[in-house]
Protein backbone atom coordinates (compact mmCIF):
# COMPACT_ATOMS: atom_id res chain seq x y z
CA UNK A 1 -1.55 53.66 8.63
CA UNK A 2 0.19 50.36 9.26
CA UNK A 3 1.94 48.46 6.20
CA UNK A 4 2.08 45.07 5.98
CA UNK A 5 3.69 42.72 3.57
CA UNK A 6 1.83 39.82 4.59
CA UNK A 7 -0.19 37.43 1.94
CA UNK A 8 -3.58 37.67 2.47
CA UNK A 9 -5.87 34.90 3.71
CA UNK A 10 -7.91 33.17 1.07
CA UNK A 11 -10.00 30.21 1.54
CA UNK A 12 -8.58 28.39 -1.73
CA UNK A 13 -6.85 25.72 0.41
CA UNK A 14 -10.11 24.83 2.47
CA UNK A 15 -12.18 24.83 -0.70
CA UNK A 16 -9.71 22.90 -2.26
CA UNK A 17 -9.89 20.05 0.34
CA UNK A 18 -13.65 20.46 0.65
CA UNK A 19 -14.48 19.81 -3.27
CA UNK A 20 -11.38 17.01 -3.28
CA UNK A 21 -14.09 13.71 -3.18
CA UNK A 22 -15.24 15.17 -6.67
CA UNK A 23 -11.38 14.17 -8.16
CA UNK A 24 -11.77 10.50 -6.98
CA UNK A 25 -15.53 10.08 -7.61
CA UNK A 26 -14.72 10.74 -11.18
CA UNK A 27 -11.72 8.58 -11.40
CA UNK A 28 -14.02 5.56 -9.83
CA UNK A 29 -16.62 6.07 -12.39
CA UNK A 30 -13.83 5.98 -15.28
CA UNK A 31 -12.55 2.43 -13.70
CA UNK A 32 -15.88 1.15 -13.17
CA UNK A 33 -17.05 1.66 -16.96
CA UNK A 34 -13.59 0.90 -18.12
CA UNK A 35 -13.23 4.12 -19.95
CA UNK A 36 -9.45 4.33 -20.15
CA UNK A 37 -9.00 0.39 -21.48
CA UNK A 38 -11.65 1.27 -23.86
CA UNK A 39 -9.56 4.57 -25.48
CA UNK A 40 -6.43 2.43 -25.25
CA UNK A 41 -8.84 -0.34 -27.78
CA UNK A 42 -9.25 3.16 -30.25
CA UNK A 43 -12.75 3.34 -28.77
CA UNK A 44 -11.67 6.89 -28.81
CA UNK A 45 -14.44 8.69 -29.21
CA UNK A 46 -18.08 9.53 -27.76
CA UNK A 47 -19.71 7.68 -30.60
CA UNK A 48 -17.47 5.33 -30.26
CA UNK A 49 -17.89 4.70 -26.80
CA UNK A 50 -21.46 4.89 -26.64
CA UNK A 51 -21.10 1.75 -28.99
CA UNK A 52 -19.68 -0.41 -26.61
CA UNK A 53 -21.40 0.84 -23.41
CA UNK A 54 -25.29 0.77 -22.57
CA UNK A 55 -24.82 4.67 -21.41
CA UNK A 56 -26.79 8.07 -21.74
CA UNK A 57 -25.60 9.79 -24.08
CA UNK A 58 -25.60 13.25 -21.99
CA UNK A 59 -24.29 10.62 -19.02
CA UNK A 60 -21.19 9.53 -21.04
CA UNK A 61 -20.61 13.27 -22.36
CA UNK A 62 -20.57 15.13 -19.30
CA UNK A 63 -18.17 12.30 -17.60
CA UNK A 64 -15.48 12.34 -20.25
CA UNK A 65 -15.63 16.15 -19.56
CA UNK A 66 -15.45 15.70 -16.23
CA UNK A 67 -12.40 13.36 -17.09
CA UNK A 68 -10.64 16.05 -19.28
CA UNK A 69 -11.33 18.22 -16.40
CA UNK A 70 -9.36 16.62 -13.65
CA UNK A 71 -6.34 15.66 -15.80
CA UNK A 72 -7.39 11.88 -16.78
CA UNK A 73 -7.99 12.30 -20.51
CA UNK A 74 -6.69 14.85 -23.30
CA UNK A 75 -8.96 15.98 -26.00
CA UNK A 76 -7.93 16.65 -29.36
CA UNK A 77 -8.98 18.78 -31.99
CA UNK A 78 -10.31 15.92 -34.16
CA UNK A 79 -12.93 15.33 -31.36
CA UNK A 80 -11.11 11.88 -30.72
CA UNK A 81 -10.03 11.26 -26.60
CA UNK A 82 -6.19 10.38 -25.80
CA UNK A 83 -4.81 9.20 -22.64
CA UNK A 84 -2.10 10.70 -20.30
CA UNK A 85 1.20 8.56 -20.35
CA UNK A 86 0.58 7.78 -16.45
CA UNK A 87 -3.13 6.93 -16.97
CA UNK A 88 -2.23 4.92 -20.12
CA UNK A 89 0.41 2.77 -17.86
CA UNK A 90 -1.15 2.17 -14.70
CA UNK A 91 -5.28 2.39 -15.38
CA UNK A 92 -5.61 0.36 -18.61
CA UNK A 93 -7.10 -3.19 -17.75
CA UNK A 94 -4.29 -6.42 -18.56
CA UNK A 95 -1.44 -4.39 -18.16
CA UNK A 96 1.22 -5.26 -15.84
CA UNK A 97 1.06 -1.83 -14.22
CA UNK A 98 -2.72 -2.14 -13.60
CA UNK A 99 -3.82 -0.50 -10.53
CA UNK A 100 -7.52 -0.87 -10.75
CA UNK A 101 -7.20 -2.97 -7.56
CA UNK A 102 -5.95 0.26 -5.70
CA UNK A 103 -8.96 2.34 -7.26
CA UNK A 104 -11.25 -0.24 -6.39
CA UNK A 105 -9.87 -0.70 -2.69
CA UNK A 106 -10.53 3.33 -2.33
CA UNK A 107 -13.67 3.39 -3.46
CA UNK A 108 -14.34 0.91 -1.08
CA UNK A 109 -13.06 3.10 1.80
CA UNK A 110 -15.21 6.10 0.75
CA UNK A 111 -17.73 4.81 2.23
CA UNK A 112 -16.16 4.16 5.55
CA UNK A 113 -14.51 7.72 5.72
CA UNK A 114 -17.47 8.93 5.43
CA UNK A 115 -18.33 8.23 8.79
CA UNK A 116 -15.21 9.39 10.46
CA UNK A 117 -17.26 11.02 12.89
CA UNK A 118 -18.82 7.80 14.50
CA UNK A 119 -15.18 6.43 14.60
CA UNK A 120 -14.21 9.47 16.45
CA UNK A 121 -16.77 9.22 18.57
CA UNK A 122 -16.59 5.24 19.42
CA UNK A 123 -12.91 4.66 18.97
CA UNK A 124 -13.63 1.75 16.90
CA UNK A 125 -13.57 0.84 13.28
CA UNK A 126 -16.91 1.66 11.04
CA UNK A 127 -19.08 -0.82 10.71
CA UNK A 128 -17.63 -3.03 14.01
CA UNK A 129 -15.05 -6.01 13.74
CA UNK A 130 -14.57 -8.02 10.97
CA UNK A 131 -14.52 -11.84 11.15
CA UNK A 132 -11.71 -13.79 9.71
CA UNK A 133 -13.25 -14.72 6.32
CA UNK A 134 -13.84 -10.99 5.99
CA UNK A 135 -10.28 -10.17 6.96
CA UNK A 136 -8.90 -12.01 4.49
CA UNK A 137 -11.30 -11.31 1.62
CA UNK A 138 -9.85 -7.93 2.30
CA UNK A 139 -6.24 -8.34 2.38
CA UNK A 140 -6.22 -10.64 -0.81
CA UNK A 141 -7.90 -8.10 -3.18
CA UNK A 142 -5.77 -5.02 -1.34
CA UNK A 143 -2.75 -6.70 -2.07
CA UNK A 144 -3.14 -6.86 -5.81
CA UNK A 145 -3.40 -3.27 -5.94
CA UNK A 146 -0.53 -2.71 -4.04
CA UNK A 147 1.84 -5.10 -5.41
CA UNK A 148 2.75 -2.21 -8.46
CA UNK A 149 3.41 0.77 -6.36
CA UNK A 150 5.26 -1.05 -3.77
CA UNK A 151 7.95 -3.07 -6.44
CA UNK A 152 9.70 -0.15 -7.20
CA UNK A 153 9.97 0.46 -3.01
CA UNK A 154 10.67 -2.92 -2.17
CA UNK A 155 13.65 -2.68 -4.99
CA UNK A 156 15.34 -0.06 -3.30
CA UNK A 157 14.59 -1.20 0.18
CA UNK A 158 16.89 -4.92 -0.92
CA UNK A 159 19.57 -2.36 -1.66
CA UNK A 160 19.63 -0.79 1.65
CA UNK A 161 20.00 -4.41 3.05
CA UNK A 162 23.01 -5.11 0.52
CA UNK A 163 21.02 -8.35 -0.44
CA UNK A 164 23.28 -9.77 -3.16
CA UNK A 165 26.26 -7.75 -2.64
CA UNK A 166 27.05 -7.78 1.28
CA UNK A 167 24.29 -10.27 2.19
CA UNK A 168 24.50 -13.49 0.27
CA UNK A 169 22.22 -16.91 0.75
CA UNK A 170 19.71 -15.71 3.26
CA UNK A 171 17.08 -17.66 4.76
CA UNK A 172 14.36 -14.76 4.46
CA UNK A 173 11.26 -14.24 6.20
CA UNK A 174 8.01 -12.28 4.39
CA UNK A 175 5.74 -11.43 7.27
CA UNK A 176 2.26 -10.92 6.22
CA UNK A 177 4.20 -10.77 3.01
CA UNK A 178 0.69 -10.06 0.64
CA UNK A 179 1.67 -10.43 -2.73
CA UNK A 180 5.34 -11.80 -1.78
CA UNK A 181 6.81 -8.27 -3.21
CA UNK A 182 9.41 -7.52 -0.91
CA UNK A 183 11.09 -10.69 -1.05
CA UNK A 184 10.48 -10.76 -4.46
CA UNK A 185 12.43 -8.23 -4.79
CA UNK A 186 15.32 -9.88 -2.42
CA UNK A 187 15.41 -13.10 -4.47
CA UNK A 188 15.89 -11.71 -7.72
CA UNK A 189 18.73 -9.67 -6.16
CA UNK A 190 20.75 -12.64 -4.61
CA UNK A 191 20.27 -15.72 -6.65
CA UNK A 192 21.04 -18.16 -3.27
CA UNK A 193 18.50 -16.71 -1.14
CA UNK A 194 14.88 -18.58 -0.45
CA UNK A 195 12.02 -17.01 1.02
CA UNK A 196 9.22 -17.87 3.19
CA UNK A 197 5.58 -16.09 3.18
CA UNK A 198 3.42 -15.86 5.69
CA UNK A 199 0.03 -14.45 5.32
CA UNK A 200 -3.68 -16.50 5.26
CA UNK A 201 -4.20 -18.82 2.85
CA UNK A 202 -6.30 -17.02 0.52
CA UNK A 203 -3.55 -14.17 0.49
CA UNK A 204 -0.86 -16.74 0.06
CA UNK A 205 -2.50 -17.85 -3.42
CA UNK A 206 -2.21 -14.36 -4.59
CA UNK A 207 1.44 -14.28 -3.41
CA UNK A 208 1.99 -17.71 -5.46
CA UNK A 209 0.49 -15.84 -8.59
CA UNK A 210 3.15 -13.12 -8.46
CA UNK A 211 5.90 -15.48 -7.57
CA UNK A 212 5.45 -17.59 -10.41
CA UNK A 213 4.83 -14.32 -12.95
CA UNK A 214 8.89 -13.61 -11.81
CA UNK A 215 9.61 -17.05 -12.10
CA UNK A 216 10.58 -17.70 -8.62
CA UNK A 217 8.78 -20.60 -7.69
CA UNK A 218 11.35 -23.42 -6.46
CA UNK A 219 12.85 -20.62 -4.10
CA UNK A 220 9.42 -20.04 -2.05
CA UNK A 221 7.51 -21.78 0.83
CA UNK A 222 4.27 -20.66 2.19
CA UNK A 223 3.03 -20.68 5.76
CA UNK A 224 -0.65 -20.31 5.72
CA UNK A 225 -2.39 -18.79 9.08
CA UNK A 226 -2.91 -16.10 11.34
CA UNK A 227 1.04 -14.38 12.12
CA UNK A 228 -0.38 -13.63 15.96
CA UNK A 229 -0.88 -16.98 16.40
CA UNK A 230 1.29 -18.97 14.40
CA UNK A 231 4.80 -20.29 15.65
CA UNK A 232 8.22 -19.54 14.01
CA UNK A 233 11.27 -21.58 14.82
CA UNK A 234 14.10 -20.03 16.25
CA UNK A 235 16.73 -18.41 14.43
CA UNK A 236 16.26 -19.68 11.21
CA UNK A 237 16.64 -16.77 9.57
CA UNK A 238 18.80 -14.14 8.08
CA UNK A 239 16.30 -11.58 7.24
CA UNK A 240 13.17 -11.17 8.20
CA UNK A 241 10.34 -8.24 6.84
CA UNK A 242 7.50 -6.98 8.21
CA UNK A 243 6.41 -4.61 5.35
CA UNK A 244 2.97 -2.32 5.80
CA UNK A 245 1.64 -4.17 8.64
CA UNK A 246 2.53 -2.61 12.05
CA UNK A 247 -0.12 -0.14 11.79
CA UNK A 248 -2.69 -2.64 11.26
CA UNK A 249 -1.93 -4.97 14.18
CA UNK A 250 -2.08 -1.78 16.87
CA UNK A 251 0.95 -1.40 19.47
CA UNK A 252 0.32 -4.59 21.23
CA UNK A 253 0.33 -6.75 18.67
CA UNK A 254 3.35 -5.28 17.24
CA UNK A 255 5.54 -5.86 20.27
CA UNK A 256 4.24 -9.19 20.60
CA UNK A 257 5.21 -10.04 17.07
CA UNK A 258 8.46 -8.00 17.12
CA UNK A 259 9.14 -10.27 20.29
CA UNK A 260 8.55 -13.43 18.02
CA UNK A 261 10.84 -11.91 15.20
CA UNK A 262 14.03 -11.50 17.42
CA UNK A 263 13.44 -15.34 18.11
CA UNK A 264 13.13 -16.32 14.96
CA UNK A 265 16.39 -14.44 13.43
CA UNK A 266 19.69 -16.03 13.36
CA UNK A 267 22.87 -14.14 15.65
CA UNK A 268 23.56 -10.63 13.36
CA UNK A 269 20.66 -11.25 11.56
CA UNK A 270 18.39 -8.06 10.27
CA UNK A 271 14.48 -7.05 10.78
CA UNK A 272 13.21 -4.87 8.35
CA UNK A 273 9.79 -2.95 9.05
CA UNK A 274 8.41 -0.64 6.23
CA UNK A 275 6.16 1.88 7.23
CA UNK A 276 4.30 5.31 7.01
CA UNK A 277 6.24 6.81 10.36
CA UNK A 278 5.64 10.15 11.40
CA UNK A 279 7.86 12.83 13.32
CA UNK A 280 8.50 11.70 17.28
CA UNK A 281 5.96 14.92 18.08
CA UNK A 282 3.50 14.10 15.50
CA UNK A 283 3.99 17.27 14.59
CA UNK A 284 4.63 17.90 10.85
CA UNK A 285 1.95 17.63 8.32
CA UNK A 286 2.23 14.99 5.89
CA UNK A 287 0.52 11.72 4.74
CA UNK A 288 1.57 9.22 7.76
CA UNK A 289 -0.95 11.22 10.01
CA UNK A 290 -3.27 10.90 7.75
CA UNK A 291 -2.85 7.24 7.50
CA UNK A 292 -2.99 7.24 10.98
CA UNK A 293 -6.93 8.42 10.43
CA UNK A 294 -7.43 5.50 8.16
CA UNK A 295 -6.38 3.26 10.98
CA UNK A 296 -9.29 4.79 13.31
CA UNK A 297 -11.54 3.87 10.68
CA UNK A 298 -10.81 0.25 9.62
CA UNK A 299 -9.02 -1.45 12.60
CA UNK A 300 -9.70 -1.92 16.49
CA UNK A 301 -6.04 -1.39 17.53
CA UNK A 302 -4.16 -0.05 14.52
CA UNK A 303 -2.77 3.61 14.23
CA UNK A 304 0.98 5.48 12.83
CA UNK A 305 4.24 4.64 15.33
CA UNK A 306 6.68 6.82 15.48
CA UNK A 307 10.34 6.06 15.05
CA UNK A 308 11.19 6.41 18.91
CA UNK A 309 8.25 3.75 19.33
CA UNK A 310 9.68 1.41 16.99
CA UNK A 311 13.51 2.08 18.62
CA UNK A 312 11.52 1.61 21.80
CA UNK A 313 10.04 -1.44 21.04
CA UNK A 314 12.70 -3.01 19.31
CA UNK A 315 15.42 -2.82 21.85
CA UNK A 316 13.15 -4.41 24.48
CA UNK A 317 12.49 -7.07 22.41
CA UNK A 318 15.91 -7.61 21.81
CA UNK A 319 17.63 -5.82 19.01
CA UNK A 320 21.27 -4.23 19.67
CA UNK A 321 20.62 -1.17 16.77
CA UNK A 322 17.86 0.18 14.99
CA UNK A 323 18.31 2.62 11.80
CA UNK A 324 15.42 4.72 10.08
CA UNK A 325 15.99 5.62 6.42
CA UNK A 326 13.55 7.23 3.84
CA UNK A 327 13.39 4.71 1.17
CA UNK A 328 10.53 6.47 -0.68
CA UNK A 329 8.71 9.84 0.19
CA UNK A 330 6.72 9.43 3.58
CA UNK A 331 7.68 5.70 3.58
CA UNK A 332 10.26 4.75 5.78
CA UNK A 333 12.60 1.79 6.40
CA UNK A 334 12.97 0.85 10.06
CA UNK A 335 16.09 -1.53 10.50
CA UNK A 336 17.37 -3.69 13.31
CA UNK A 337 19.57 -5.71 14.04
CA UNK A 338 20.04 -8.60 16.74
């Protein structure tokens, strides 16, 4: 008889994967009836509920289960609901941590992953190319929802720069800046640095919305139009970013842009990319592969570069040294300078 000491095999981990849509399905049904702003009202309980919402009653009973299931709601002895502290901050509507947007912009994706196999098969995005009016439809409602999860990021990544200790009254460059986060997050670092957005015009309003929330308004100017098309003086700038959008442009584009960046940056001036990068071999599991498969499914070009890309690309275009650093968990900081 042979021993062995080795585990044995159990399915769990497919089975976990397999029944994973039923986590999110819930979570978008507790967004779409505003269950979680209700509790945080003291709508707190089924009766209570059922008061403000035209809902089955078996319907609204079997969801808030289904919410005390997966983690999203307590429920107390006094038959009365009570939410998590991370549900209560970031999923109750009119907060400043709201993240509906995000839970919205997923739900919207369902769909599309769900037809990963035809995007496999074609190499192109579900549902074919999207004009410009759709493009930026897109963009300006995405943005909202990331605009809270990326703050805290976009904090730490103005450290790494030494914005308002080593690097004082920058000229600084938002590319395809969204909601104007990251250099948001520069300008209330350095009080002498201005910034300059560019995005499409509807996504420029929503960055003008967030600017004025931090009271930043007379250090902004906006470029509305289309970055691969648009032109950028030359070496006007001390900083530029390019946060969360060299995945969506493809490799091409990127270069192209990356190209236009070095231009555009003043002698010893810094580019900053933010993105999901993976290992050189694509080799370790982890969320930036997975992003990667998001990419297949909603863009014509875009996909997950690795960090010898990005050196790659960067010193052709230009830049003397390039530097990768981890800024959050499976987000990473690319910087070069020229």
């Amino acid at each position: 008889m042979t021993l062995t000491s080795e585990k044995a095999l159990t399915s769990d981990r497919i089975q976990e994967t397999l029944y994973a849509f039923t986590r999110s399905q819930i979570l978008f049904a507790a967004i779409d009836l505003d269950i979680f702003s209700l509790i945080a009202q003291g709508y707190n309980t089924h009766e209570a509920m059922l008061g403000q919402l035209n809902l089955d009653e078996r319907g609204l009973r079997i969801l808030l289960n289904g919410l005390v299931g997966i983690g999203f709601l307590e429920a107390n002895r006094d038959r009365t609901y009570s939410l998590p502290g991370d549900v209560a901050k970031f999923l109750v509507k009119n907060t400043d941590a709201y993240i509906g947007g995000m839970v919205h912009h997923c739900k919207r994706l369902y769909e599309n992953w769900s037809m990963l196999t035809d995007a496999v098969s074609s190499g192109q995005p579900v549902g074919g190319a999207q004009s410009l009016a759709q493009l930026e439809t897109y963009f300006s409602e995405l943005v909202k929802g990331l605009y809270v999860s990326n703050y805290p990021t976009a904090q730490k990544l103005s450290k790494l720069l030494g914005i308002g200790e080593t690097a004082r009254n920058l000229e600084i460059l938002d590319v395809a800046g969204g909601s104007a986060v990251w250099s948001i997050a520069m300008l209330e670092r350095d009080n002498g640095s201005r910034a300059t957005v560019i995005d499409f015009p509807s996504v420029t309003h929503v960055a003008e919305h967030y600017v004025a929330q931090h009271k930043l308004e007379d250090r902004y100017t906006y470029w509305a139009g289309d970055l691969e098309e648009m032109e950028i003086p030359d070496q006007a700038f001390d900083v530029a970013v390019m946060a969360n959008i060299c995945h969506t442009l493809g490799p091409v584009a990127t270069q192209k842009a990356l190209q236009k960046l070095a231009k555009s940056l003043k002698s010893g001036g810094k580019l900053a990319i933010v993105d999901f990068v993976p290992d050189n071999r694509r080799s370790s599991p982890g969320w930036p592969l997975i992003f990667g498969v998001n990419m297949l499914i909603t863009t014509p070009e875009g996909d997950v570069f690795t960090g010898a890309e990005y050196e790659k690309w960067l010193k052709a275009a230009g830049f003397k040294s390039v530097a990768l650093q981890e800024v959050e968990t499976e987000v990473t900081a690319i910087v070069a300078d020229i």
